[in-house]
Protein backbone atom coordinates (compact mmCIF):
# COMPACT_ATOMS: atom_id res chain seq x y z
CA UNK A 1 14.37 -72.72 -243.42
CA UNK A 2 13.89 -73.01 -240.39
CA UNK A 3 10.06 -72.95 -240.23
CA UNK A 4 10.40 -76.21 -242.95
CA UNK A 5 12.65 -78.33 -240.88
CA UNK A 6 10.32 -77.80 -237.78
CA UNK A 7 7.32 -78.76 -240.05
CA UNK A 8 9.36 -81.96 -241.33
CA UNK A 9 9.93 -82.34 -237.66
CA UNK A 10 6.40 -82.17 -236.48
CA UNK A 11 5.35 -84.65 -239.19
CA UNK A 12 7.83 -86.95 -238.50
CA UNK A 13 6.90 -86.98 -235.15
CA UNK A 14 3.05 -87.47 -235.64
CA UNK A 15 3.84 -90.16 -238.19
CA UNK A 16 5.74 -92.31 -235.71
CA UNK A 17 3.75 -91.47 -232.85
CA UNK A 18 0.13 -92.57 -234.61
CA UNK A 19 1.86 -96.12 -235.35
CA UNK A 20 2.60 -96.45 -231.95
CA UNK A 21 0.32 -99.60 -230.78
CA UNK A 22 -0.23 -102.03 -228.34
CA UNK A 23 -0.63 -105.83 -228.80
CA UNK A 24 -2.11 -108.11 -226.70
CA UNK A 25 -0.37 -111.74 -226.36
CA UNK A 26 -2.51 -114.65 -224.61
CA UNK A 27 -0.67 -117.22 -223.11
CA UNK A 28 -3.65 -119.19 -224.18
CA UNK A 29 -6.33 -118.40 -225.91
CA UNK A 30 -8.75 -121.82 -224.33
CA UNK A 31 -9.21 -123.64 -221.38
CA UNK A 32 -10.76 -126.79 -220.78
CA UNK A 33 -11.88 -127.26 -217.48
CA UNK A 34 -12.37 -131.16 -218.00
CA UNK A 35 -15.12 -132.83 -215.62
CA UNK A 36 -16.73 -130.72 -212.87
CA UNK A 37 -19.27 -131.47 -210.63
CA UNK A 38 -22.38 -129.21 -211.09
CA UNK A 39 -22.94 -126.74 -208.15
CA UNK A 40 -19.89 -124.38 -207.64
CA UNK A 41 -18.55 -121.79 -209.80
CA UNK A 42 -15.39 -122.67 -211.91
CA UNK A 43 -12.76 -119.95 -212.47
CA UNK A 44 -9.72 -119.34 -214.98
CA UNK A 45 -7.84 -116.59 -215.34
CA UNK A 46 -6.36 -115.95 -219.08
CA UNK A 47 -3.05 -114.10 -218.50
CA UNK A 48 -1.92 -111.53 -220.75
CA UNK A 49 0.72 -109.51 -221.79
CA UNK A 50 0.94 -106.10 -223.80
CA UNK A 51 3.94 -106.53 -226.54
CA UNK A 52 3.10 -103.58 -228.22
CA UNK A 53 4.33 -100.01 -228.07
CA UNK A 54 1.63 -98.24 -226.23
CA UNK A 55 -0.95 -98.85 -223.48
CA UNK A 56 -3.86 -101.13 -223.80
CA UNK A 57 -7.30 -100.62 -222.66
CA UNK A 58 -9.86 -103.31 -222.46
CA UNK A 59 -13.01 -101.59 -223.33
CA UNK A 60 -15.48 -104.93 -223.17
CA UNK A 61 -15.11 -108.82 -222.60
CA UNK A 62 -18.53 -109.99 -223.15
CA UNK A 63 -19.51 -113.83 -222.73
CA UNK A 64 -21.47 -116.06 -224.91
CA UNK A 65 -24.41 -116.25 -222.23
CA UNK A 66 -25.13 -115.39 -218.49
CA UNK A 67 -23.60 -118.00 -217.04
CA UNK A 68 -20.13 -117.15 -217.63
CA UNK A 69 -18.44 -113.52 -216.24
CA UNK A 70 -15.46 -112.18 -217.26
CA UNK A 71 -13.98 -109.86 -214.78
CA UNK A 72 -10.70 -107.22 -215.82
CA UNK A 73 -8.98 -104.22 -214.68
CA UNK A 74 -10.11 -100.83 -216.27
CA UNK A 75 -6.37 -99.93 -216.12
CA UNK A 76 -4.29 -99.29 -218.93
CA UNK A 77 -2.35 -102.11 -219.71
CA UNK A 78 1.57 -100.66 -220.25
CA UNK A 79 4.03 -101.92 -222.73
CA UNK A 80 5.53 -105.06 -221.32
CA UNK A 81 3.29 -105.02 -218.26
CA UNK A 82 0.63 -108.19 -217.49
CA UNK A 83 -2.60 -108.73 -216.33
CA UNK A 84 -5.44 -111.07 -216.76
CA UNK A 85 -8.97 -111.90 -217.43
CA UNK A 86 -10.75 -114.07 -214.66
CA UNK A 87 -13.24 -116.03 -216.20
CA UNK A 88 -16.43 -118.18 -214.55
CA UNK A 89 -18.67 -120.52 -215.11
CA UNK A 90 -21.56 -120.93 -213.54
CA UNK A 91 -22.34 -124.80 -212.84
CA UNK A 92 -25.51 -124.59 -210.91
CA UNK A 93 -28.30 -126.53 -212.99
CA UNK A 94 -25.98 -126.93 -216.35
CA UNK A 95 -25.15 -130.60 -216.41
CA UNK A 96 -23.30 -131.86 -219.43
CA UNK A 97 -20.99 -130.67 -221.92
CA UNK A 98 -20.30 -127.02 -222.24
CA UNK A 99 -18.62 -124.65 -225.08
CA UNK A 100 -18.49 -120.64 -224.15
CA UNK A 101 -16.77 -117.88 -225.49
CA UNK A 102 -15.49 -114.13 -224.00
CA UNK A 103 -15.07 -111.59 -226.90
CA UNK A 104 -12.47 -109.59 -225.75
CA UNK A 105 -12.07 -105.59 -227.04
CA UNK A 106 -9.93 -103.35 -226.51
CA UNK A 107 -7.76 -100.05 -228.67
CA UNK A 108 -5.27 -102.89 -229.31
CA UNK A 109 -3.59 -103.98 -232.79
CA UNK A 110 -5.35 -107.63 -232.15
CA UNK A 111 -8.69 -105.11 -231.27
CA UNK A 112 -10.72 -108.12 -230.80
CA UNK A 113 -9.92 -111.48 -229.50
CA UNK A 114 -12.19 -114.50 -228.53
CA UNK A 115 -11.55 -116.51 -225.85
CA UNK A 116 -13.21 -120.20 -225.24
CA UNK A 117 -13.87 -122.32 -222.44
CA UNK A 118 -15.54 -125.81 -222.46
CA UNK A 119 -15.42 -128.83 -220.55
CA UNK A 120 -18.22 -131.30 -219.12
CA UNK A 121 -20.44 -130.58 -215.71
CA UNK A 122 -21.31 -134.11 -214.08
CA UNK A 123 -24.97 -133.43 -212.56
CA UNK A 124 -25.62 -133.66 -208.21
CA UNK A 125 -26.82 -136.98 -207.40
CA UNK A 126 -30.63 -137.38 -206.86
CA UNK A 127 -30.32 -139.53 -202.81
């Protein structure tokens, strides 16, 4: 008997455990940097929280093209704890409008999530 309760046990265990998963919550999912003037490097930083159950790892946040680079922690995210993705942009010889994403992955429920950025780069004068 006893030997069948510990195996109900175990199961029960494992079962709960294995749903056990983190979510990631954006406080925003875009930013819109409005008008910039083209030279310097514009930076966001997406805040995020982990509402799940378990810890978060961010595995990748790839951009839509070289001129925008994500940067975040390797850590695991905890349940409840923050952090955030700093995002830039690359001005420098891009005049005009402007639409990028970040694909962000990670072991999370949500396991992917795009983020955008646009906004319009007003080019150096020519004196």
């Amino acid at each position: 008997m006893k030997r069948v309760l510990f195996t109900f046990v175990a199961v029960l265990f494992f079962a709960v455990a294995s749903h056990a998963q983190g979510v990631l919550k954006f406080e925003t999912e875009s930013h819109d940097f409005g008008t910039l003037a083209e030279g310097p490097v514009a930076t966001y930083s997406f805040k995020l929280t982990n509402t799940g159950t378990a810890p978060v790892v961010i595995s990748r946040a790839m951009a839509s093209c070289g001129c925008t680079t994500p940067e975040w922690s390797k850590d695991p995210i905890m349940p409840g704890a923050t952090s955030e993705i700093k995002v830039g942009y690359n001005t420098s010889g891009r005049p005009g409008a402007f639409k990028k994403t970040i694909t962000v992955t990670s072991n999370a429920e949500n396991s992917t999530v795009i983020l955008r950025i646009n906004g319009t780069v007003t080019p150096k004068s020519s004196k």
